[in-house]
Protein backbone atom coordinates (compact mmCIF):
# COMPACT_ATOMS: atom_id res chain seq x y z
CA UNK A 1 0.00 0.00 0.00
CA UNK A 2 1.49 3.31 -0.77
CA UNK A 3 1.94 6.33 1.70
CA UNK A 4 -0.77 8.87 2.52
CA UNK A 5 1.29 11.40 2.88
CA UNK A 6 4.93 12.49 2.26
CA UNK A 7 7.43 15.23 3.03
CA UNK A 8 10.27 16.14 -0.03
CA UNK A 9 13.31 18.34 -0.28
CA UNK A 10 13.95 18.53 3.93
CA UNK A 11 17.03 18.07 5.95
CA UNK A 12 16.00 15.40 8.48
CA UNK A 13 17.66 14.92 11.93
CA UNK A 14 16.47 11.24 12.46
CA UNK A 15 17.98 10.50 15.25
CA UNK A 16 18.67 7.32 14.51
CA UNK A 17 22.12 5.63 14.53
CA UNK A 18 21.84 3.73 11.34
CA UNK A 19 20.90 6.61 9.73
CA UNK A 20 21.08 9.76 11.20
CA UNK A 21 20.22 12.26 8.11
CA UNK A 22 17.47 11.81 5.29
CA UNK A 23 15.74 14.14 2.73
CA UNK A 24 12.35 12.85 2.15
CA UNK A 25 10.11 10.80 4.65
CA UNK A 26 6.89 9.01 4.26
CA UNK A 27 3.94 8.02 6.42
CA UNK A 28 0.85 5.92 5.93
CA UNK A 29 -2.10 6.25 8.98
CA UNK A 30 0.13 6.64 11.88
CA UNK A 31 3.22 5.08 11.31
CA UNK A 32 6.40 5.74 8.94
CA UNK A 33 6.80 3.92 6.03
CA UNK A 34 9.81 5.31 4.20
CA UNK A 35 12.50 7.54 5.33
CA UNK A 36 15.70 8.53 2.96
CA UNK A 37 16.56 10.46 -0.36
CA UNK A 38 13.75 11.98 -2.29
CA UNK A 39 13.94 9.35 -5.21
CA UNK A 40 13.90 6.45 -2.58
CA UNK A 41 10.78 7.85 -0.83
CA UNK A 42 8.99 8.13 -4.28
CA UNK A 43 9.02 4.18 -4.36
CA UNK A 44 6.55 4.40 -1.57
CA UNK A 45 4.35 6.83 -3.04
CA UNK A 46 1.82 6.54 -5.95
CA UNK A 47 -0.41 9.19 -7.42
CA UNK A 48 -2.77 9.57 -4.65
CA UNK A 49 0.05 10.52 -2.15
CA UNK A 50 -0.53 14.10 -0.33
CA UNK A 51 3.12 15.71 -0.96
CA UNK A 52 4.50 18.38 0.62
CA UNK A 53 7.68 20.04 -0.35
CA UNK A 54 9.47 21.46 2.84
CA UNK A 55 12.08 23.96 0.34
CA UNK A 56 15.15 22.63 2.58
CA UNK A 57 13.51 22.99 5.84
CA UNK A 58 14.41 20.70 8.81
CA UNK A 59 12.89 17.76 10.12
CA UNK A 60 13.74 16.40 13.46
CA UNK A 61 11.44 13.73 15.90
CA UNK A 62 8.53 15.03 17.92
CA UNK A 63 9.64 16.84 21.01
CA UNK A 64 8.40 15.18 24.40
CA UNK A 65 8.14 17.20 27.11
CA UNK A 66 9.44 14.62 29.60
CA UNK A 67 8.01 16.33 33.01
CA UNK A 68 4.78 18.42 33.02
CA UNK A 69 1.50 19.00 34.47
CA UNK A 70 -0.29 19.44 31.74
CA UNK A 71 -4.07 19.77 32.94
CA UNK A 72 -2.70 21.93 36.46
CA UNK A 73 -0.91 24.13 34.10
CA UNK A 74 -3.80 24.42 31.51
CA UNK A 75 -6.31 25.11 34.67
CA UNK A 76 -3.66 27.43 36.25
CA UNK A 77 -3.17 29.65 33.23
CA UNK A 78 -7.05 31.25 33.65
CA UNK A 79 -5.46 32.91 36.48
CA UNK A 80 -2.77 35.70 36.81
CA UNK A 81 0.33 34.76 35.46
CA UNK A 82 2.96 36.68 37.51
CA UNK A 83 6.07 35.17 35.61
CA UNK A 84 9.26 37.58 35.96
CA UNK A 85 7.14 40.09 37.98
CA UNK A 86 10.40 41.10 39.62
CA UNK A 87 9.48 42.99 43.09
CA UNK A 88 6.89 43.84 45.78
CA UNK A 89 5.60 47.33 43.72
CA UNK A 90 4.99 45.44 40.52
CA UNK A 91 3.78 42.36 42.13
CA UNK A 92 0.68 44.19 44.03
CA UNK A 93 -0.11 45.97 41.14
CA UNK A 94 -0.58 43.23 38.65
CA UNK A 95 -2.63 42.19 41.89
CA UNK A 96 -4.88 45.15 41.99
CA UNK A 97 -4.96 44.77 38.54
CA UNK A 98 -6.58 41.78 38.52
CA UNK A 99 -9.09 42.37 41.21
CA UNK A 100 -10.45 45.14 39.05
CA UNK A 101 -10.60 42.60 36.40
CA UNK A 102 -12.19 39.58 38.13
CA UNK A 103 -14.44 41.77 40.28
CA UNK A 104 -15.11 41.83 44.11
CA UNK A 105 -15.55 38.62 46.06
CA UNK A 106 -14.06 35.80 43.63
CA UNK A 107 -11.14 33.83 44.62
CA UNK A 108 -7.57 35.63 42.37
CA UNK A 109 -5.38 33.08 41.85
CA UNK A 110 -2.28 33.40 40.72
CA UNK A 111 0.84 31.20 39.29
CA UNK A 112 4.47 31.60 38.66
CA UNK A 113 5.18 33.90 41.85
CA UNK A 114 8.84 34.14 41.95
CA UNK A 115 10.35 34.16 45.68
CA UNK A 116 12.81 37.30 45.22
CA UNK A 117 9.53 39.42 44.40
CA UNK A 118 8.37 39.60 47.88
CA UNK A 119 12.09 40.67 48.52
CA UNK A 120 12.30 38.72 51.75
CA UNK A 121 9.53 36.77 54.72
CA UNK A 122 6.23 36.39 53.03
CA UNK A 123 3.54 38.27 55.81
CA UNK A 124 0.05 38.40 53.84
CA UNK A 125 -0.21 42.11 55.20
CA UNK A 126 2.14 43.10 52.16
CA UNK A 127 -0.58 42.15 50.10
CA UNK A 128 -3.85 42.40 51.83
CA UNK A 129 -4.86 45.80 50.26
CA UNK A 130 -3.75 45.23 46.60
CA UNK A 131 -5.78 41.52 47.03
CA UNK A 132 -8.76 44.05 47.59
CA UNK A 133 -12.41 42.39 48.60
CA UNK A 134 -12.11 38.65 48.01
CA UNK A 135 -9.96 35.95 48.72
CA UNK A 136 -6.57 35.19 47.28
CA UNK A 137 -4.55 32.63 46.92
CA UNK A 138 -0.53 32.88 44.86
CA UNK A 139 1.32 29.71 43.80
CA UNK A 140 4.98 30.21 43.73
CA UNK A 141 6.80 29.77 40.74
CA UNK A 142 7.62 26.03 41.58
CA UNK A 143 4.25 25.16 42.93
CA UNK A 144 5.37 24.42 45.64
CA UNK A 145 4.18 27.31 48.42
CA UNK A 146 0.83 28.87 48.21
CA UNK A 147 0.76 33.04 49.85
CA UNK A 148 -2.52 33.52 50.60
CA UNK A 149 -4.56 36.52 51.82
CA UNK A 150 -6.07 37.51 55.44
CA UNK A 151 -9.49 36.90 54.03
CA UNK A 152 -8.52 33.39 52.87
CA UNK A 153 -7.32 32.56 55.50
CA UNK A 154 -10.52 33.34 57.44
CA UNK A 155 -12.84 31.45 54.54
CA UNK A 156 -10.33 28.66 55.43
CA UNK A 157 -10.55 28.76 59.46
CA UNK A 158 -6.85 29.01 59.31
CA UNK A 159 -6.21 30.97 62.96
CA UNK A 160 -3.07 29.34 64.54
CA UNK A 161 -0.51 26.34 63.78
CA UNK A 162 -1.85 23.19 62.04
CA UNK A 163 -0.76 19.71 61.81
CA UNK A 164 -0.74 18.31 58.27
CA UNK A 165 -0.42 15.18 56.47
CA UNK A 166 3.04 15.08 55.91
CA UNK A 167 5.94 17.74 56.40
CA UNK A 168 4.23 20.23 54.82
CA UNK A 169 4.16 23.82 56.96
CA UNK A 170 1.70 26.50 57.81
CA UNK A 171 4.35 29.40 58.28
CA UNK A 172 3.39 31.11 61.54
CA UNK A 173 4.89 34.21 63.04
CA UNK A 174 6.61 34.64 66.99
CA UNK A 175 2.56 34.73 67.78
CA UNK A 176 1.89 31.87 66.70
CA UNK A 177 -0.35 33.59 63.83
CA UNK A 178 -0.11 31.66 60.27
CA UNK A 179 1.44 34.60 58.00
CA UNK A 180 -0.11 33.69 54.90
CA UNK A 181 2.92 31.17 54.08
CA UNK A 182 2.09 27.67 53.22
CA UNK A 183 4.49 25.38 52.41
CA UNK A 184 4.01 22.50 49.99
CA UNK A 185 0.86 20.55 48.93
CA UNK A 186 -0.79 19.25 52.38
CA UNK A 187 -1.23 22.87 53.51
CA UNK A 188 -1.96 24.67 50.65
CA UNK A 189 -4.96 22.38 50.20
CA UNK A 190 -6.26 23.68 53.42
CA UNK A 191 -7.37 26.85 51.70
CA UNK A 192 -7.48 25.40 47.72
CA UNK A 193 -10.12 22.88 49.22
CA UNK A 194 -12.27 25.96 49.81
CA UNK A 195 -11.35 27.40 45.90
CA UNK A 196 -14.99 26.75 43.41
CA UNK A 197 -14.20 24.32 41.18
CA UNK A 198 -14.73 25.03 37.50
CA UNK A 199 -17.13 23.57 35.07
CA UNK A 200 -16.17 20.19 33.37
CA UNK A 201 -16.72 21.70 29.99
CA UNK A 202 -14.72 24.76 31.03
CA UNK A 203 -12.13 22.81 32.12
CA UNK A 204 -11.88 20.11 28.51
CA UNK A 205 -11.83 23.68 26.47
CA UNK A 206 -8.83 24.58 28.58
CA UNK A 207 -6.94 21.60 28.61
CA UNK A 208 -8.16 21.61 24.53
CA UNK A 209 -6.52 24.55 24.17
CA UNK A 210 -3.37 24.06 26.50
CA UNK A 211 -3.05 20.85 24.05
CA UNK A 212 -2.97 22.94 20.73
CA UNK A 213 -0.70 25.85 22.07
CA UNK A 214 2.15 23.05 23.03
CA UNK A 215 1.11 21.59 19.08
CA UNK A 216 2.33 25.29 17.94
CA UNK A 217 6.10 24.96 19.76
CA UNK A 218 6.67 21.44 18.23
CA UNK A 219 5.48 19.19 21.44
CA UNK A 220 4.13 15.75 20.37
CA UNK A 221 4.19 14.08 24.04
CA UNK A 222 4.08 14.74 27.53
CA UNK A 223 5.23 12.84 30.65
CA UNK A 224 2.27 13.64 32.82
CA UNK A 225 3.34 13.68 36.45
CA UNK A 226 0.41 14.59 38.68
CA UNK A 227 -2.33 12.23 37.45
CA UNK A 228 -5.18 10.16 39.79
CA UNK A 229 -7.69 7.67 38.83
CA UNK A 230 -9.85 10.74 37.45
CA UNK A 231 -6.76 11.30 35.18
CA UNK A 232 -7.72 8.60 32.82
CA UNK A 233 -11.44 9.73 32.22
CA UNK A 234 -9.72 12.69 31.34
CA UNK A 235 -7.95 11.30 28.67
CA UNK A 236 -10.09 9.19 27.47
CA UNK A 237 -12.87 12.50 27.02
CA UNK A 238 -10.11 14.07 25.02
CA UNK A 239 -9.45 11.32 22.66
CA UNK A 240 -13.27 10.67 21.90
CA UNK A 241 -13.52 14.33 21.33
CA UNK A 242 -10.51 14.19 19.17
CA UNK A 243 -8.70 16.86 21.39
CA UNK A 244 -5.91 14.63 21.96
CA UNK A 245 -3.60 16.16 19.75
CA UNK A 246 -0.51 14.83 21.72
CA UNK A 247 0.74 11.63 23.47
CA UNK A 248 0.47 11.28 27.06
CA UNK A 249 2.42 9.42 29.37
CA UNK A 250 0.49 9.20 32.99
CA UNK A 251 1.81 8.89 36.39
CA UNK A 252 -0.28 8.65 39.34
CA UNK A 253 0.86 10.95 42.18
CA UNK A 254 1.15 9.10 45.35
CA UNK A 255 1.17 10.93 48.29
CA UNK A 256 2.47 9.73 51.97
CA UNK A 257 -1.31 9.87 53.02
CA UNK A 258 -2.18 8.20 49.77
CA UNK A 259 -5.03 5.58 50.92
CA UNK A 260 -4.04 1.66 50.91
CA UNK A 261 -7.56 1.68 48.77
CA UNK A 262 -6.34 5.07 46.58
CA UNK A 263 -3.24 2.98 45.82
CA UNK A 264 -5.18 -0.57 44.81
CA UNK A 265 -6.84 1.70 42.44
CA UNK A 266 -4.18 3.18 41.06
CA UNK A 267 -3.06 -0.45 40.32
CA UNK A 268 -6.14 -1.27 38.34
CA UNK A 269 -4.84 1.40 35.59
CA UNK A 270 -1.73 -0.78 34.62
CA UNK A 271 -3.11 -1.71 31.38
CA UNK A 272 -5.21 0.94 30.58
CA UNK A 273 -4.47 3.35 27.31
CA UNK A 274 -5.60 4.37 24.33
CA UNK A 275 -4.37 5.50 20.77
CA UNK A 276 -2.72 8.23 22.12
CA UNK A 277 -2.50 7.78 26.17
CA UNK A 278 -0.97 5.24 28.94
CA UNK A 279 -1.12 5.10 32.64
CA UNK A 280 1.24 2.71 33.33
CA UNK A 281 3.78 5.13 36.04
CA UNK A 282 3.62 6.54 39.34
CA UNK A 283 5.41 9.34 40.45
CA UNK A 284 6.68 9.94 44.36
CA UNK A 285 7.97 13.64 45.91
CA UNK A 286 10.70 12.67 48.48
CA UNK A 287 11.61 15.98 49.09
CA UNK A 288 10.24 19.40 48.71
CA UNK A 289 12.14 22.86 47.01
CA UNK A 290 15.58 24.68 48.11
CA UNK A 291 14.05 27.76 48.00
CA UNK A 292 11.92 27.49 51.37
CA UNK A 293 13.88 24.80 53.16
CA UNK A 294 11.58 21.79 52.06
CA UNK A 295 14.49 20.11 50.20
CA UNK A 296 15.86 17.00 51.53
CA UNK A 297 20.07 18.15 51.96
CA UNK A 298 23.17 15.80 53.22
CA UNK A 299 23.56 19.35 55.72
CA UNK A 300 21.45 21.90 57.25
CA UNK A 301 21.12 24.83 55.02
CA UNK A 302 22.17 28.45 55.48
CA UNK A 303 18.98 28.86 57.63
CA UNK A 304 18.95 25.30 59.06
CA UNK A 305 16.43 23.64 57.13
CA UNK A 306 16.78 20.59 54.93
CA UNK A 307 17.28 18.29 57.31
CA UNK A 308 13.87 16.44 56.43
CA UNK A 309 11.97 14.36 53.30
CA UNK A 310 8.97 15.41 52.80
CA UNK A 311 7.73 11.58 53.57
CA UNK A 312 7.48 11.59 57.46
CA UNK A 313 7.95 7.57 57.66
CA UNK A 314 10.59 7.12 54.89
CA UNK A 315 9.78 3.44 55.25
CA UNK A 316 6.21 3.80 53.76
CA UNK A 317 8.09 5.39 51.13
CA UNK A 318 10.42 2.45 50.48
CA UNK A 319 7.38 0.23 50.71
CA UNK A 320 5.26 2.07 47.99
CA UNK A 321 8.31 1.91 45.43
CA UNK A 322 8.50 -1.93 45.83
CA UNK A 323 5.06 -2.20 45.74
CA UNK A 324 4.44 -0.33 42.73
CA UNK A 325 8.10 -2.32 40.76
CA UNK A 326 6.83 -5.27 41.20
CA UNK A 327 3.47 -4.43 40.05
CA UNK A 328 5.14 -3.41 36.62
CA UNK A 329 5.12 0.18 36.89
CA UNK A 330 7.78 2.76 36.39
CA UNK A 331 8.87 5.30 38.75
CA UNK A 332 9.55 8.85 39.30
CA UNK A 333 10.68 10.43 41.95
CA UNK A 334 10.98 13.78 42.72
CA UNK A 335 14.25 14.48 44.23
CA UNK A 336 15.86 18.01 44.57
CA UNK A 337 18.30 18.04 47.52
CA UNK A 338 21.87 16.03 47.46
CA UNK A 339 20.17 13.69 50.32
CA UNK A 340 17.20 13.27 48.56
CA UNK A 341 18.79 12.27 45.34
CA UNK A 342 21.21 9.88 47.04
CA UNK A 343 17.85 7.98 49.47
CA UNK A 344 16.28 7.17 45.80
CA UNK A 345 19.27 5.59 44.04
CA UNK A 346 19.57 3.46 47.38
CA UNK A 347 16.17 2.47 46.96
CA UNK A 348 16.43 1.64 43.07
CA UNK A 349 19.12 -0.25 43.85
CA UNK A 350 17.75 -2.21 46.68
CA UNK A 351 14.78 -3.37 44.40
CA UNK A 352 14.25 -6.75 42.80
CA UNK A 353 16.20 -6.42 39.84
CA UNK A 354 17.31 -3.07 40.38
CA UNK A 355 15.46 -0.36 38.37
CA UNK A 356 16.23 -2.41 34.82
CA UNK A 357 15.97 0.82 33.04
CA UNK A 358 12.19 1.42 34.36
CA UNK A 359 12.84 3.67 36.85
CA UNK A 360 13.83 7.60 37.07
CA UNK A 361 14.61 10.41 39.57
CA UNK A 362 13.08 13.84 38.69
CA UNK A 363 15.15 17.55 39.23
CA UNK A 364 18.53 16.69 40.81
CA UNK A 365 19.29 20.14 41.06
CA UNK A 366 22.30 19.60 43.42
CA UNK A 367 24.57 16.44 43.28
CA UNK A 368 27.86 15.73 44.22
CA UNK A 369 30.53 13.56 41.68
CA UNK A 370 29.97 10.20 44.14
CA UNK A 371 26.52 10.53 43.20
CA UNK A 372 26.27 11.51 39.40
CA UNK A 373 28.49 8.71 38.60
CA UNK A 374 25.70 6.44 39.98
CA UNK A 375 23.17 6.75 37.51
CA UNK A 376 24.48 4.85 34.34
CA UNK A 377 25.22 1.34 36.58
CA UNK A 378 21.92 1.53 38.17
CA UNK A 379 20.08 2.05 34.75
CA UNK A 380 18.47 5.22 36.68
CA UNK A 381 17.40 7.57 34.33
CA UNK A 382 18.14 11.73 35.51
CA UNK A 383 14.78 13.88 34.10
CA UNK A 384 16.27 17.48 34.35
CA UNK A 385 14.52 20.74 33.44
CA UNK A 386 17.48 22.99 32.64
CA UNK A 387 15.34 25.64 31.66
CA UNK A 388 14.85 26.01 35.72
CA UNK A 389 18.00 28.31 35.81
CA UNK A 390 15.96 30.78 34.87
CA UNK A 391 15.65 31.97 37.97
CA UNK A 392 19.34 32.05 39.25
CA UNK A 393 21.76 34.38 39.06
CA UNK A 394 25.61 34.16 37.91
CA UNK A 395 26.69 35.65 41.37
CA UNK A 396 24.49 33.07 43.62
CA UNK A 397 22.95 36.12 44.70
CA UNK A 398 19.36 34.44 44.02
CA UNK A 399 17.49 32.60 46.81
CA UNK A 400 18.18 29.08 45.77
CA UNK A 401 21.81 29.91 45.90
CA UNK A 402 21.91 31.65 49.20
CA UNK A 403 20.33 28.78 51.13
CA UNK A 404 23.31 26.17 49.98
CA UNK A 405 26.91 26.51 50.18
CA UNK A 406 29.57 26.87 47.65
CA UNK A 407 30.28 23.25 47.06
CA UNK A 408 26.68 22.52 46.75
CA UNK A 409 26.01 25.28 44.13
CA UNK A 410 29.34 24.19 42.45
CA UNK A 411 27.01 20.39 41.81
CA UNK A 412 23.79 22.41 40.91
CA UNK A 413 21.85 21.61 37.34
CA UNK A 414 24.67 18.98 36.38
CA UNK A 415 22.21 17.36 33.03
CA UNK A 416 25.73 17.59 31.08
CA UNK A 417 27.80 15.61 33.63
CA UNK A 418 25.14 13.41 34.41
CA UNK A 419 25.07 12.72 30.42
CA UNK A 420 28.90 12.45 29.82
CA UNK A 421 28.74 8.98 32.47
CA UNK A 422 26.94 7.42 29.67
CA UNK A 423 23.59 8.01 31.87
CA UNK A 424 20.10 8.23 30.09
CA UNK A 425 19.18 12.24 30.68
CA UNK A 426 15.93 13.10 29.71
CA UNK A 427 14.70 16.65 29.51
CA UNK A 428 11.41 18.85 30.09
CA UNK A 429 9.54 22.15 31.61
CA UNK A 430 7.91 21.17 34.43
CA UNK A 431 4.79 23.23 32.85
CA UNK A 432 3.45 25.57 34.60
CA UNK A 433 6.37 25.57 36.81
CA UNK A 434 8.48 26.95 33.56
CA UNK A 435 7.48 27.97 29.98
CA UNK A 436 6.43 25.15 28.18
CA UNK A 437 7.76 26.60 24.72
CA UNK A 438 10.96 23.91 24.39
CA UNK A 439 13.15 26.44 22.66
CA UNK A 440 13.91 27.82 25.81
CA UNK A 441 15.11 25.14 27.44
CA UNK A 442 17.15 24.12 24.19
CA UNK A 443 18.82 27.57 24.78
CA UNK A 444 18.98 27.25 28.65
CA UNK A 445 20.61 23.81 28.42
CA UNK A 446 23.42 25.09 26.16
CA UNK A 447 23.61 28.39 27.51
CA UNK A 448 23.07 27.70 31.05
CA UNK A 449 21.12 30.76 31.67
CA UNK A 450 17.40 32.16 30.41
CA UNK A 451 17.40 34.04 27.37
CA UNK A 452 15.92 36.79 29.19
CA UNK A 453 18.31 37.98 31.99
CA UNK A 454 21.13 40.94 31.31
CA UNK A 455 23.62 38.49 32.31
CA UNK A 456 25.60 36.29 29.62
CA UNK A 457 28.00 34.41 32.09
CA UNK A 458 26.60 30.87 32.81
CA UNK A 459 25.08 29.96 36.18
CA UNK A 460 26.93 26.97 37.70
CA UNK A 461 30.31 25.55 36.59
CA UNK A 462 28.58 22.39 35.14
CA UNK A 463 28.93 21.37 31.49
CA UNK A 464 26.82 22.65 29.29
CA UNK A 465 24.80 20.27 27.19
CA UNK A 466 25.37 20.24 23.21
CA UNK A 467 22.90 21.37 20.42
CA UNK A 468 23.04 17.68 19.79
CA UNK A 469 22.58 15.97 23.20
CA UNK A 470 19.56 18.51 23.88
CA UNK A 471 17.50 17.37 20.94
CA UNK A 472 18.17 13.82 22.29
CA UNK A 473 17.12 14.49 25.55
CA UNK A 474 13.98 16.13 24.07
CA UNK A 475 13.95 12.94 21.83
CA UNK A 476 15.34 9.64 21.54
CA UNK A 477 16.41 9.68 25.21
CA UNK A 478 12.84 10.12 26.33
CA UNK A 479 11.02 7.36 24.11
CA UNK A 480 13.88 5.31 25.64
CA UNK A 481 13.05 5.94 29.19
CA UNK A 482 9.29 4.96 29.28
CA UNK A 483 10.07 2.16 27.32
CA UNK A 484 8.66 3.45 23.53
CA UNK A 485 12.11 3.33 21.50
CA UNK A 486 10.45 0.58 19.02
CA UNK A 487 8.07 3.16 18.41
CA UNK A 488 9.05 6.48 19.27
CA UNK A 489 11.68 8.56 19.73
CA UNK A 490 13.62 8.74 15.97
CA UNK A 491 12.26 8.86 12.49
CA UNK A 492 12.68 5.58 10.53
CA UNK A 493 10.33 3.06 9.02
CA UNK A 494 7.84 1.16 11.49
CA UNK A 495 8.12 4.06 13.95
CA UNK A 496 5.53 6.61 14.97
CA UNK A 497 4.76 9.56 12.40
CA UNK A 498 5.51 11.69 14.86
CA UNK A 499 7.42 15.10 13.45
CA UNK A 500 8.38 18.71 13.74
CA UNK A 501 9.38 20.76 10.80
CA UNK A 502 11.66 23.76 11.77
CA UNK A 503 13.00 26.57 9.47
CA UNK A 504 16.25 25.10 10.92
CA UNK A 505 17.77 22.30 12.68
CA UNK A 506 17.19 23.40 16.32
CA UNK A 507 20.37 21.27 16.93
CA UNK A 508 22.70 22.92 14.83
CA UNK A 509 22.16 26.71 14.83
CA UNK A 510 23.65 29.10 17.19
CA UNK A 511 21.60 28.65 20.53
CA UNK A 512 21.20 32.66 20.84
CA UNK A 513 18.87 31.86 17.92
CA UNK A 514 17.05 28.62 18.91
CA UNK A 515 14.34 30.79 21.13
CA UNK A 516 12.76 32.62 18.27
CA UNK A 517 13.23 29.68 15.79
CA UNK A 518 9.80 29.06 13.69
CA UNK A 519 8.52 25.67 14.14
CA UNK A 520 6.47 25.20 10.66
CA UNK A 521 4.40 22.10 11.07
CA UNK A 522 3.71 19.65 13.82
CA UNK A 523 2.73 16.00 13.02
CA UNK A 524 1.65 13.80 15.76
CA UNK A 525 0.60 9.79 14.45
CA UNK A 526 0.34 10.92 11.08
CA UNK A 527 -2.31 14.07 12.22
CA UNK A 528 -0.59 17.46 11.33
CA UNK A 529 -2.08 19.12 14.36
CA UNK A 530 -0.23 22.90 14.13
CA UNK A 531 0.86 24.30 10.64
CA UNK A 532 2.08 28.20 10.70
């Protein structure tokens, strides 16, 4: 049978070994039937073939974001987007801003919050006037504190300390009165848990749309890392709907309060997926975020936090991997802090097997050498997000820096070292944490800064990554670690039509140019779902 559709007079970046460059490439339904010169991708064709000629553009695999929250970001983004709001002044005006906007009495959210914009102790009084009549409720820019308002803090009942779930803190003041500050997920949800809940159909437009803007910057797949049970109805909606425009990789988020019954379910999913979906991972958070003292470090940091995960009985922890291995399913762990990092590769390694290539760690965004050099024996694959130094500063003058020492900022963002060990590094966005848009972290992990500061020295002393090792991590590297590289992951006959025309190889040209670097067509099984 001939090919549907074909694609003549490109420069293709296969990525594949055996042959790493082509010209023409050919796709019938959703998979690839030809891929070489122009006159040997004719043979596959026949007069009924939809050709396009791509006049010398470049062709490289689809990129997968490998760690996002897709529907959190796509729900998130109807709110105030504070992204590089850089201080107090401009922060409560965008606030007031949107009050006047959204009107008195409805919860403002906001996403994106960066710490060094309060300029020092979150106390909601610096924003109770500019938050005007209603509640509101800011997520920092990892998602991992929430700075809420006095009033929703009274909606919530929240009048004095709180135990929570896990090691999750209600920031209090020398009176014992909560400030406004809540520290990862157990107590933010005692005010979200108060937040209306939007519509269903409001909420499959956004996620809809969410799904076509990452079409427009060249994503084909995510690695979803927040899902549930009510994840896979989800995705299943989409598909019927024919919304899914891109793949989707599903972890279930397991808490240290998840249920023994939450986690049985969670097991039922193993097999579940569709054309375009699978829910066959789980993902863990053993730790929490530098920034606020949550992270899990080998020392105290400068203000004497760190010195806990974020699991209060580390054993439940080590019990829920092995559970979840030997059910089949691959793991993620979130792991920021040196400590952290270094508790999950003892627990991969202390598994049945080991991790056999199944298993990941998620951040790493301080390592020593001892530790690094781990990853390649125990088939651990590092998922990095280098576009995450967007918010440090050359001189360590930023507020990750200033809570770790010297050494420990010296071992900070090390995707390149981890790489040169032969290690499987797979990158992504962490969506909404960061910008979705993958040029930027193309340019961030060969630049080792943000496009966007008025700095050009490089944060950290870490290798860079290559043009070429970037589009592999984006790539090859990530079909490889959820176990697609039969079908994903490179362009070559009886894989995936999955494919991103760019004016230019986003691997070979000068990264000061990648971030404004036209992506012309997307192509996800076969479906061109963006085309500029």
């Amino acid at each position: 049978m001939a090919a549907q559709h074909a694609i003549f007079n490109a420069r293709i970046n296969t990525q594949d070994p055996t042959a790493p460059q082509a010209a023409a490439i050919a796709w019938d339904g959703d998979q690839i039937v030809a891929v070489g010169s122009d006159d040997q991708v004719r043979e596959a064709c026949d007069g009924n073939t939809q050709t396009i000629d791509a006049h010398g553009a470049a062709i490289t695999p689809g990129i997968v974001d490998g760690h996002q929250h897709l529907f959190h970001g796509a729900e998130f983004a109807q709110g105030l987007d504070l992204d590089r709001v850089a201080n107090l002044t401009d922060l409560r005006a965008a606030i007031a801003a949107e009050r006047k906007r959204i009107g008195p009495g409805n919860w403002l959210m906001g996403f994106a919050l960066e710490y060094s914009a309060i300029g020092g102790k979150y106390h909601h009084s610096l924003l109770d006037d500019a938050a005007g009549d209603g509640p509101m409720f800011l997520y920092t820019l990892d998602v991992h504190t929430g700075m809420v308002n006095a009033e929703a803090m009274r909606i919530a009942g929240l009048t004095g300390p709180m135990r929570v779930a896990d090691n999750s803190v209600v920031v209090v003041d020398e009176n014992e009165k909560p400030t406004g500050e809540l520290q990862e997920m157990a107590a933010m949800q005692i005010v979200l848990k108060h937040v209306p809940v939007a519509t269903k159909s409001d909420r499959m437009d956004w996620y809809a749309e969410a799904i076509r803007r990452q079409n427009a910057v060249g994503i084909t797949e995510v690695h979803l890392m927040d899902g549930n049970v009510e994840t896979v109805g989800v995705m299943r909606e989409l598909e019927e709907q024919s919304d899914l425009k891109l793949r989707i990789l599903l972890h279930h988020f397991v808490y240290p309060y998840t249920t023994v019954e939450e986690v049985e379910a969670m097991m039922q999913t193993k097999n579940l997926k569709g054309k375009r979906w699978q829910a066959d991972g789980v993902k863990f958070m053993l730790d929490g975020v530098i920034d606020t003292g949550t992270a899990w470090l080998e020392h105290p940091d400068s203000q004497g936090a760190g010195t806990e995960p974020m699991w209060p009985e580390l054993g439940l922890y080590h019990k829920r991997a092995r559970d979840f291995h030997d059910a089949g399913f691959r793991i993620a762990t979130h792991a920021i802090g040196d400590r952290a990092v270094r508790e999950v590769l003892d627990v991969y390694e202390g598994l049945p097997g080991g991790s056999n290539g199944r298993h990941r760690i998620e951040h790493i965004e301080t390592s020593p050498d001892h530790t690094v050099s781990r990853f390649k024996p125990l088939r651990v694959t590092a998922s990095m997000q280098p576009v995450h130094v967007r918010w440090l500063e050359y001189d360590l003058s930023d507020p990750w820096s200033q809570r770790l020492d010297a050494t420990q900022c010296s071992h900070g963002w090390r995707s390149g070292d981890i790489m040169s060990t032969g290690a499987l590094v797979v990158l992504g966005s962490d969506w909404p944490v960061a910008p979705f848009d993958p040029r930027m972290g193309m340019f961030a992990a060969q630049k080792r800064r943000a496009h966007d500061v008025a700095y050009d020295q490089p944060v950290g002393k870490t290798r860079a990554l290559t043009g070429a090792e970037t589009l592999t991590g984006y790539t090859r590297n990530a079909a490889i670690a959820v176990g697609a590289d039969n079908e994903r992951g490179m362009l070559a006959p009886g894989m995936k039509a999955d494919l991103v025309m760019w004016q230019e190889d986003p691997s070979k040209v000068n990264p000061n140019d990648v971030i404004d670097l036209p992506v012309l067509r997307t192509v996800v099984g076969g479906e061109t779902v963006y085309q500029a």
